[in-house]
Protein backbone atom coordinates (compact mmCIF):
# COMPACT_ATOMS: atom_id res chain seq x y z
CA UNK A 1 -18.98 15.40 -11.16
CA UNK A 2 -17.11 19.08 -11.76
CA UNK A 3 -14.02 19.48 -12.94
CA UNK A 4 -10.68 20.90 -11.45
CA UNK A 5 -8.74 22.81 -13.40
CA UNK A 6 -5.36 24.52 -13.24
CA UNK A 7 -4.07 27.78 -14.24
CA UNK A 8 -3.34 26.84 -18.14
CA UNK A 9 -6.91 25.03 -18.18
CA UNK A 10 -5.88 21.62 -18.04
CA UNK A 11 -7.99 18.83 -16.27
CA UNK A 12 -6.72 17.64 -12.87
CA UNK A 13 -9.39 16.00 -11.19
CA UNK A 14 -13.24 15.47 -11.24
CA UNK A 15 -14.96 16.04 -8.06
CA UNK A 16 -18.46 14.03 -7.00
CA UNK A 17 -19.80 15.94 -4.58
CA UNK A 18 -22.26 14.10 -3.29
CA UNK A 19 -19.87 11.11 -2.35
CA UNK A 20 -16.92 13.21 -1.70
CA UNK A 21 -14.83 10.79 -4.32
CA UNK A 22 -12.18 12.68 -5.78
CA UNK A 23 -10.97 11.19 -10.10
CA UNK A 24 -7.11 11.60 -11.20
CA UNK A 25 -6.76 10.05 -14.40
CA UNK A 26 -3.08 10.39 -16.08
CA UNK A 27 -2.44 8.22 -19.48
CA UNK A 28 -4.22 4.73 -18.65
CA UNK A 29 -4.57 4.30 -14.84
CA UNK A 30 -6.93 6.21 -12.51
CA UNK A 31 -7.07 6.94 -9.07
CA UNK A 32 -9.85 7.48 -7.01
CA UNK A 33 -9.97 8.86 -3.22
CA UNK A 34 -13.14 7.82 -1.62
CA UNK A 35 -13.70 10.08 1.75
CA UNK A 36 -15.41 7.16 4.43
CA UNK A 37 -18.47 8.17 6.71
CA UNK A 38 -15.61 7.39 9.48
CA UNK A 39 -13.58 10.38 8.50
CA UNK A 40 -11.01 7.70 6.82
CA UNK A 41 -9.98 8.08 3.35
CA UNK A 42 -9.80 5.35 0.53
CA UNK A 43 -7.46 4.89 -2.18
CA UNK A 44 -8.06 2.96 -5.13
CA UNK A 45 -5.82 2.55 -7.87
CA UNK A 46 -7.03 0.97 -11.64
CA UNK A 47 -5.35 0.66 -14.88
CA UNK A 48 -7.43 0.47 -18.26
């Protein structure tokens, strides 16, 4: 995965690029965003 950063360096998001699955993580819950074959996207929300 490679990581997004913003202007003051600060991780935003990881980026698979092989799967297209894009990683937010803020504090304890993460959100991933799965792109489909279909062209549909996925959201899935978890909480450590």
């Amino acid at each position: 995965m490679s990581e997004v950063r913003n202007l003051d360096g600060k991780l935003v998001c990881r980026v698979d690029e092989a799967t297209g699955t894009v990683e937010i993580k803020i504090k304890d819950c993460i959100t991933l965003i799965k792109r489909n074959a279909d062209g549909t996207t996925e959201v899935v929300n978890l909480k450590n």
